[in-house]
PDB file of N, CA and C in Angstrom:
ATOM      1  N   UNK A   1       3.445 -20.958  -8.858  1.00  0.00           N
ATOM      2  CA  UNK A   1       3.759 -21.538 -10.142  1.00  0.00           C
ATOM      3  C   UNK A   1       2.654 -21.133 -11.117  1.00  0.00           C
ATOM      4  N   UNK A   2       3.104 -21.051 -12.456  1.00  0.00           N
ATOM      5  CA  UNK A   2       2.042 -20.549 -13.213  1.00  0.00           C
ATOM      6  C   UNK A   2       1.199 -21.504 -13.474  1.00  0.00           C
ATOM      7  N   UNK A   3      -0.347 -21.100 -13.714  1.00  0.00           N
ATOM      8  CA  UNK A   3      -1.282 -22.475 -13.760  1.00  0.00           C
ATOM      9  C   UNK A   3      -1.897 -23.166 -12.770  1.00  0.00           C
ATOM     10  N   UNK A   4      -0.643 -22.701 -11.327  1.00  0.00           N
ATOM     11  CA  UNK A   4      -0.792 -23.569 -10.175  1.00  0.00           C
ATOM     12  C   UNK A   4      -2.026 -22.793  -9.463  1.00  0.00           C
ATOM     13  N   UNK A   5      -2.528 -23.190  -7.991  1.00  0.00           N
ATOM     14  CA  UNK A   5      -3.440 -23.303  -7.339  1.00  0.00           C
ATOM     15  C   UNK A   5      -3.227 -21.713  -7.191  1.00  0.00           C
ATOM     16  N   UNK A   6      -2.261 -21.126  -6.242  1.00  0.00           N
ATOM     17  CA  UNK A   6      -1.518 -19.953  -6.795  1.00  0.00           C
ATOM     18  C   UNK A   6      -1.381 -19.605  -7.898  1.00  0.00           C
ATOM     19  N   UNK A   7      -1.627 -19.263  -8.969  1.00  0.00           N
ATOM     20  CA  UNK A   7      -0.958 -18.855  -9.885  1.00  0.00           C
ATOM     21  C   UNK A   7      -0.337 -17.724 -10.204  1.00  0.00           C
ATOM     22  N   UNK A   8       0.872 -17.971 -10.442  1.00  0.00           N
ATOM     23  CA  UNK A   8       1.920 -16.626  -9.970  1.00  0.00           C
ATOM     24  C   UNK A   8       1.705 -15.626 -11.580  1.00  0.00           C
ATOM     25  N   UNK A   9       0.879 -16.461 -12.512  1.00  0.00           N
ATOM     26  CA  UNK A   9       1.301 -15.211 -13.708  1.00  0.00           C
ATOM     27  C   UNK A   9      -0.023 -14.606 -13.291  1.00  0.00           C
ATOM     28  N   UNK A  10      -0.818 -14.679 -12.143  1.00  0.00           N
ATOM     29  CA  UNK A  10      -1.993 -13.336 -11.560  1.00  0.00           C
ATOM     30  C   UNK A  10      -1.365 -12.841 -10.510  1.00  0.00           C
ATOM     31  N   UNK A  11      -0.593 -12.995  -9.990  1.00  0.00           N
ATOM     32  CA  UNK A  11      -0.158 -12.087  -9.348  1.00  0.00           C
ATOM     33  C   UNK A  11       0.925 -11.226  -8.798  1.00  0.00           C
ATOM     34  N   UNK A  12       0.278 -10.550  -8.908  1.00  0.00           N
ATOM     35  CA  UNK A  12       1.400  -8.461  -8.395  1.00  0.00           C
ATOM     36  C   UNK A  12       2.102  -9.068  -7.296  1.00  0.00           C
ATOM     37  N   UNK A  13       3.252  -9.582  -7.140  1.00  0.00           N
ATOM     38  CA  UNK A  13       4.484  -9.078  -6.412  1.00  0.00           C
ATOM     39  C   UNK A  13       5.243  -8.021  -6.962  1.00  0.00           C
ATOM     40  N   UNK A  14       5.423  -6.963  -5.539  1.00  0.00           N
ATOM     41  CA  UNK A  14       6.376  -5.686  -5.486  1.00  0.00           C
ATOM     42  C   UNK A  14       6.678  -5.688  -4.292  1.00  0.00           C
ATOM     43  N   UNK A  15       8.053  -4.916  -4.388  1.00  0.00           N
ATOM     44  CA  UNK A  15       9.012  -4.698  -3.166  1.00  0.00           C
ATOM     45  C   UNK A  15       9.042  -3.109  -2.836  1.00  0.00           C
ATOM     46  N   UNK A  16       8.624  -2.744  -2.158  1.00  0.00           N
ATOM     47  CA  UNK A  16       8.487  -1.138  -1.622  1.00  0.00           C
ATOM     48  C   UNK A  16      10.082  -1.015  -1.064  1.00  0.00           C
ATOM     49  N   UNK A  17      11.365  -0.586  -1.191  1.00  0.00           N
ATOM     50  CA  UNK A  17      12.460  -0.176  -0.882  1.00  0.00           C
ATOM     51  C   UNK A  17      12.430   1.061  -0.213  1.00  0.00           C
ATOM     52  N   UNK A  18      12.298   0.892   1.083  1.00  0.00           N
ATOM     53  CA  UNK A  18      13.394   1.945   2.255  1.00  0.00           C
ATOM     54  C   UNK A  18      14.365   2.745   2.577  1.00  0.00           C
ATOM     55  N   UNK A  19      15.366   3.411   2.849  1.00  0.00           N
ATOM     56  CA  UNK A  19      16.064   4.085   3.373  1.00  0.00           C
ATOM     57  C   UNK A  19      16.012   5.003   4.225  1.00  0.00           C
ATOM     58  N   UNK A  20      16.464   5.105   5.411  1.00  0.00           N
ATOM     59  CA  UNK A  20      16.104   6.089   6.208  1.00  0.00           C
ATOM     60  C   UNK A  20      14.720   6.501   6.334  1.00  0.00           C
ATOM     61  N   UNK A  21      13.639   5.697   6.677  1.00  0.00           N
ATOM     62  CA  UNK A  21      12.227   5.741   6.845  1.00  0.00           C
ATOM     63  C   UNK A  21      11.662   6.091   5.326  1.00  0.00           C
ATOM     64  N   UNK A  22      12.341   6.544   3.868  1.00  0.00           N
ATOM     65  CA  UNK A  22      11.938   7.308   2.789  1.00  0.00           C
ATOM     66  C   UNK A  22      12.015   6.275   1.866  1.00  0.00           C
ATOM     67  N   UNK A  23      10.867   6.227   0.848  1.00  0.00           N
ATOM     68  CA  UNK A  23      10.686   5.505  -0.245  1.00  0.00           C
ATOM     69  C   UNK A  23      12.059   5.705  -1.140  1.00  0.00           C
ATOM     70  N   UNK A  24      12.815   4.873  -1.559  1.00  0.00           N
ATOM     71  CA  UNK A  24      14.106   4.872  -2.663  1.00  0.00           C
ATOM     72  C   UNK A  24      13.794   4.054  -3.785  1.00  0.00           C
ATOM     73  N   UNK A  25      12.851   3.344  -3.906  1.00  0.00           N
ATOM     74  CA  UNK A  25      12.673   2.348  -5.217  1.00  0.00           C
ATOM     75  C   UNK A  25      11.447   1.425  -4.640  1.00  0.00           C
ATOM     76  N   UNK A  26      10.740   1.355  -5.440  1.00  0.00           N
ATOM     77  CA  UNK A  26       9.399   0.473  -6.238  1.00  0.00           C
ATOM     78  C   UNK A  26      10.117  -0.798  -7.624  1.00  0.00           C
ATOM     79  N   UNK A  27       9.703  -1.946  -6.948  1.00  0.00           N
ATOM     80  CA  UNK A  27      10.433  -3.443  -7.526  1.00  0.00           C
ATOM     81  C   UNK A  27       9.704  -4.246  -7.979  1.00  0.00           C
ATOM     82  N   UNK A  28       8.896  -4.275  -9.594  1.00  0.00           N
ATOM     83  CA  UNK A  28       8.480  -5.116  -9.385  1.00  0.00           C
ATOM     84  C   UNK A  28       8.982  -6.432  -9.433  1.00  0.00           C
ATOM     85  N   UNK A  29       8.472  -7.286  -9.115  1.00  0.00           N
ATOM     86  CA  UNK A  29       9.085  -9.112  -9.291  1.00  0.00           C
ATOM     87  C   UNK A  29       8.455  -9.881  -9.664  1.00  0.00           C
ATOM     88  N   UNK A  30       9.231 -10.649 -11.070  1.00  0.00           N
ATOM     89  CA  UNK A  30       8.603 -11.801 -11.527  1.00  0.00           C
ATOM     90  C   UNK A  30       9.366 -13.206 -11.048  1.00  0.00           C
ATOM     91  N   UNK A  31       8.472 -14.315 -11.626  1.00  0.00           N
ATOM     92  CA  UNK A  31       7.881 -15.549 -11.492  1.00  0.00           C
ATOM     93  C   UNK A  31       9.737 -16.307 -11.138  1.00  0.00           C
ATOM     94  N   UNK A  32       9.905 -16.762 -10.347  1.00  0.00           N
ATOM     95  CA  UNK A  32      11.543 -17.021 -10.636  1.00  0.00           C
ATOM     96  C   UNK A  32      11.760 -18.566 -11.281  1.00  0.00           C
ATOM     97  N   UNK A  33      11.036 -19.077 -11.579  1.00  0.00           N
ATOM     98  CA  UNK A  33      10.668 -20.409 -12.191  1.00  0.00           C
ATOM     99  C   UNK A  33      10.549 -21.670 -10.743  1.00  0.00           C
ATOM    100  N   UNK A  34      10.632 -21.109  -9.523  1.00  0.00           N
ATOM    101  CA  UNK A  34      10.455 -22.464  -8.777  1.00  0.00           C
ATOM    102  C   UNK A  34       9.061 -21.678  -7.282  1.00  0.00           C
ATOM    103  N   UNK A  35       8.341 -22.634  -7.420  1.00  0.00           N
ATOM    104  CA  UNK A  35       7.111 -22.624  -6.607  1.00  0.00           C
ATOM    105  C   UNK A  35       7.907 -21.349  -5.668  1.00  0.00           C
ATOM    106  N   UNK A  36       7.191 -20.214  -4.742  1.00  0.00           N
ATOM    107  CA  UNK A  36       7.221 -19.469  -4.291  1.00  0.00           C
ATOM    108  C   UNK A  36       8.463 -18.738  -4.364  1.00  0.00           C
ATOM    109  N   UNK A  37       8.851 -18.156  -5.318  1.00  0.00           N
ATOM    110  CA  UNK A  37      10.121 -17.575  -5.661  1.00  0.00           C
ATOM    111  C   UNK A  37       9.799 -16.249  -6.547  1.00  0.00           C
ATOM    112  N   UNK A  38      10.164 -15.150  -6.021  1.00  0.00           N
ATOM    113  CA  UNK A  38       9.988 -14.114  -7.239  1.00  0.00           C
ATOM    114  C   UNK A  38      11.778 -13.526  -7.098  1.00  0.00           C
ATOM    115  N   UNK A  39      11.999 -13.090  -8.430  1.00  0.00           N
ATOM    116  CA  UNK A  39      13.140 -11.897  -8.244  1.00  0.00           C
ATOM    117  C   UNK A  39      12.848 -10.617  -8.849  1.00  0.00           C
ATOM    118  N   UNK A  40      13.807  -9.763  -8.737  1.00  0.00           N
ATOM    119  CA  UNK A  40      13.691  -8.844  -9.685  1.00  0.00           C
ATOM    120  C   UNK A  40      15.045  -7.838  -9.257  1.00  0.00           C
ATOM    121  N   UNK A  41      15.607  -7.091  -9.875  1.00  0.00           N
ATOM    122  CA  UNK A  41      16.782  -6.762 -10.041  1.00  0.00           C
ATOM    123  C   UNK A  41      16.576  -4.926  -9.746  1.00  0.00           C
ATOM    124  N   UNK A  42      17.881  -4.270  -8.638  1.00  0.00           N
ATOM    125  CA  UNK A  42      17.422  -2.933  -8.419  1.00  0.00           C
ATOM    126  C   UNK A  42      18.900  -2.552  -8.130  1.00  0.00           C
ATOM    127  N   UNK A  43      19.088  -1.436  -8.804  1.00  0.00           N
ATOM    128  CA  UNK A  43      20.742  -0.774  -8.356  1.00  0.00           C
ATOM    129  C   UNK A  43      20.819   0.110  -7.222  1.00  0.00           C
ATOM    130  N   UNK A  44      21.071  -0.847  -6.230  1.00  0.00           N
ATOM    131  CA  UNK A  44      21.381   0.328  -5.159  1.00  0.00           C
ATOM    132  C   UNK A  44      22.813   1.168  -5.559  1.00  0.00           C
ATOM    133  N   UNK A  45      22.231   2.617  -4.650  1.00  0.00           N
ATOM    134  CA  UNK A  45      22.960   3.538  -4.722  1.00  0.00           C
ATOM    135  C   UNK A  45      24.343   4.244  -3.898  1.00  0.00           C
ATOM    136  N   UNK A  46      23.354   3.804  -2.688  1.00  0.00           N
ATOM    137  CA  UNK A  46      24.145   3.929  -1.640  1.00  0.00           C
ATOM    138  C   UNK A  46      24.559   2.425  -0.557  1.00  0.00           C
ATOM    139  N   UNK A  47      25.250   2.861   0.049  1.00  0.00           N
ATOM    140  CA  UNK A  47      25.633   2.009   1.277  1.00  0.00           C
ATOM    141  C   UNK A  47      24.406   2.404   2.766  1.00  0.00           C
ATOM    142  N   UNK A  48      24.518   1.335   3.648  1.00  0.00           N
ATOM    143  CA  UNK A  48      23.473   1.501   4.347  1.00  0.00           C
ATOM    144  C   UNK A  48      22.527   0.634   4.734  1.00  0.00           C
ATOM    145  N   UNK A  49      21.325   0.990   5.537  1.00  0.00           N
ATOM    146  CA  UNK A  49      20.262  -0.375   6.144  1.00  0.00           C
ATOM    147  C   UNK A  49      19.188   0.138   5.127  1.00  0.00           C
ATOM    148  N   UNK A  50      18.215  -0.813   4.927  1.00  0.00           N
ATOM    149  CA  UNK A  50      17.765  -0.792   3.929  1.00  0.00           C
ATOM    150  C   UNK A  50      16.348  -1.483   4.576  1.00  0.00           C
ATOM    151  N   UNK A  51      14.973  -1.356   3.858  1.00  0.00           N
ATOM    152  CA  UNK A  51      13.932  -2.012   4.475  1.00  0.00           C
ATOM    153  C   UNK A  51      13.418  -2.773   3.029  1.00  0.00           C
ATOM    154  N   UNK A  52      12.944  -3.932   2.976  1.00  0.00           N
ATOM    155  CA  UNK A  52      12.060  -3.986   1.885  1.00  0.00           C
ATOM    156  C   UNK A  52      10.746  -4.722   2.221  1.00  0.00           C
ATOM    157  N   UNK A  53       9.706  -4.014   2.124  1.00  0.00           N
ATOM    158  CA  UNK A  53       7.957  -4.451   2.150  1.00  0.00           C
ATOM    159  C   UNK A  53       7.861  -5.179   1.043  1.00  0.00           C
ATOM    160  N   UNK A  54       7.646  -6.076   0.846  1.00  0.00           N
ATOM    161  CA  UNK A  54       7.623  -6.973  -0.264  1.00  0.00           C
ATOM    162  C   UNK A  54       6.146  -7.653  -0.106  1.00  0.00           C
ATOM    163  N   UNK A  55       4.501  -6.944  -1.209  1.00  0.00           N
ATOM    164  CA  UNK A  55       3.324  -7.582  -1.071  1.00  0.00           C
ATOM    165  C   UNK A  55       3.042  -8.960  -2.600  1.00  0.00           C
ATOM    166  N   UNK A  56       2.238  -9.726  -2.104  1.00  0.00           N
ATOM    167  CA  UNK A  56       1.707 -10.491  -3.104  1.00  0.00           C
ATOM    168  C   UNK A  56       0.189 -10.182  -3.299  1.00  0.00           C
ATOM    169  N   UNK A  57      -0.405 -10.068  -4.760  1.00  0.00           N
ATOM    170  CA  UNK A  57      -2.030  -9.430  -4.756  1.00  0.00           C
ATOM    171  C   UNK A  57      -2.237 -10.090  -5.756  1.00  0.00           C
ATOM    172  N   UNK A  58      -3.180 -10.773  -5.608  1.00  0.00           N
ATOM    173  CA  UNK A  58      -4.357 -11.094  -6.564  1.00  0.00           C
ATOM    174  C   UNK A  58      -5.588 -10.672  -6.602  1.00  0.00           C
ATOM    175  N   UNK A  59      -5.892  -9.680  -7.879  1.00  0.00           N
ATOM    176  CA  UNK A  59      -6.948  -9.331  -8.536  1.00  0.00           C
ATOM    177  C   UNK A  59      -7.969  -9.821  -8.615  1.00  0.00           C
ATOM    178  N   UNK A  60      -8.121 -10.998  -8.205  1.00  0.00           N
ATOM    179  CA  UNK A  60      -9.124 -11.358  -9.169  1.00  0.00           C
ATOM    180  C   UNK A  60     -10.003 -12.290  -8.356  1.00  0.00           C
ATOM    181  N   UNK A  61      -9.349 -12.547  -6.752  1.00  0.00           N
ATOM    182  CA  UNK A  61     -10.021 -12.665  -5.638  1.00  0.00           C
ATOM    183  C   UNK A  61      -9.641 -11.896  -4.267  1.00  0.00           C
ATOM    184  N   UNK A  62      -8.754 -11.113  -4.532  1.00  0.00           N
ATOM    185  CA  UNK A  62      -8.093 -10.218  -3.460  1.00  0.00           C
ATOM    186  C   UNK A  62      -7.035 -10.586  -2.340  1.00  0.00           C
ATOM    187  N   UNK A  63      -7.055 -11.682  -2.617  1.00  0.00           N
ATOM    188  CA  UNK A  63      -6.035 -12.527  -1.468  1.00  0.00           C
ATOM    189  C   UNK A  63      -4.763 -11.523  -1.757  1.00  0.00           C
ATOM    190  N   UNK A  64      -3.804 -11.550  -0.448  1.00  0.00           N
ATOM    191  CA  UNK A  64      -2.998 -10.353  -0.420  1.00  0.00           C
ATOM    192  C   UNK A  64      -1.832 -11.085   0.718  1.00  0.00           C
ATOM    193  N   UNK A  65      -0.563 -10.802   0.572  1.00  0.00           N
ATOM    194  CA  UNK A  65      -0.032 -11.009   1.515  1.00  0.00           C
ATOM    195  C   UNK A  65       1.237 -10.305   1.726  1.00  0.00           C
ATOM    196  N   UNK A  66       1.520  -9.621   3.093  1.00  0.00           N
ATOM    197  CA  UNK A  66       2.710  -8.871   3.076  1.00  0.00           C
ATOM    198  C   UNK A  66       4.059  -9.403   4.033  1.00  0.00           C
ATOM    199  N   UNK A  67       4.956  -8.801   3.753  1.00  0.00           N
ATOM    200  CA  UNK A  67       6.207  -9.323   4.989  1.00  0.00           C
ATOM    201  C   UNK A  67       7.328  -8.418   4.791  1.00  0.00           C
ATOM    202  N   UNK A  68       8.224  -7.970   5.472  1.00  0.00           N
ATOM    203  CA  UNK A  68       9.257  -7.067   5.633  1.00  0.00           C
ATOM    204  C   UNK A  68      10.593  -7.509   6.387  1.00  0.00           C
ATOM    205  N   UNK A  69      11.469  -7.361   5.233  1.00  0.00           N
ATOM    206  CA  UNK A  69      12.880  -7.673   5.398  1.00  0.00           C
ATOM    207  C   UNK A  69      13.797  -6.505   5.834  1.00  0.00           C
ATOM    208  N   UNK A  70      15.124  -6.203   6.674  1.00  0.00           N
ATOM    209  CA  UNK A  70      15.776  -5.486   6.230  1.00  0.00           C
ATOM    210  C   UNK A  70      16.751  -5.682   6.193  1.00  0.00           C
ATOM    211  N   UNK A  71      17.994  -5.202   5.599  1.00  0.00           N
ATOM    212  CA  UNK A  71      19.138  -5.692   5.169  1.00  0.00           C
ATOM    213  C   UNK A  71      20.559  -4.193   4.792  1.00  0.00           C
ATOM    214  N   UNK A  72      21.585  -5.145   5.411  1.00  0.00           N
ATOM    215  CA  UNK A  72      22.890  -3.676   5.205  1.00  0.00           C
ATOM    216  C   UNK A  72      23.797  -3.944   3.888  1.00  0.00           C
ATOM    217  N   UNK A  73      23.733  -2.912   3.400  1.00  0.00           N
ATOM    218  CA  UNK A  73      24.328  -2.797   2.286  1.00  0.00           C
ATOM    219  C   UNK A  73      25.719  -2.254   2.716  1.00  0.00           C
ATOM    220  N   UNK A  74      26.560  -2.533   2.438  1.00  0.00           N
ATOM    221  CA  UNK A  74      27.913  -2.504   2.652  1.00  0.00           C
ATOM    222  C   UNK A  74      28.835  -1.493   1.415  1.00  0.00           C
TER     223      UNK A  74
END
C-alpha cells in the first residue's frame, strides 16, 4: 500500500514473460489499490504455456522478492 510499511509507490514490480524457454514481453505492474496486489495489462500473441517471473525491488533498501507462475493460454 502506498505510504504503508511496504510502500508499493517504491517499488519495481515486473513480470519477465516466457515462451518456449525465450523472453516474449517485459510487464511492468502497478499498485492495484488493495494491500499486495499489482496488475498490469499485456497482449498475448499466441496460444500456448507461458512462464511469468514476476520480481518486487526496492531501491532504497534492496529488499527483493521473486516467484514464478505458469499458465496455458488457450
Amino acid at each position: 500500500m502506498p505510504g504503508g510499511m511496504w510502500d508499493a509507490s517504491k517499488i519495481e514490480v515486473t513480470a519477465l514473460l516466457k515462451r518456449k524457454g525465450k523472453r516474449v514481453g517485459v510487464l511492468p505492474m502497478q499498485y492495484a489499490g488493495t494491500p499486495s496486489q499489482f496488475t498490469g495489462t499485456w497482449d498475448i500473441k499466441e496460444a500456448g504455456l507461458y512462464e511469468a517471473i514476476v520480481y518486487a525491488y526496492d531501491a532504497s533498501n534492496g529488499n527483493t522478492g521473486v516467484d514464478r507462475a505458469t499458465f496455458r493460454v488457450k
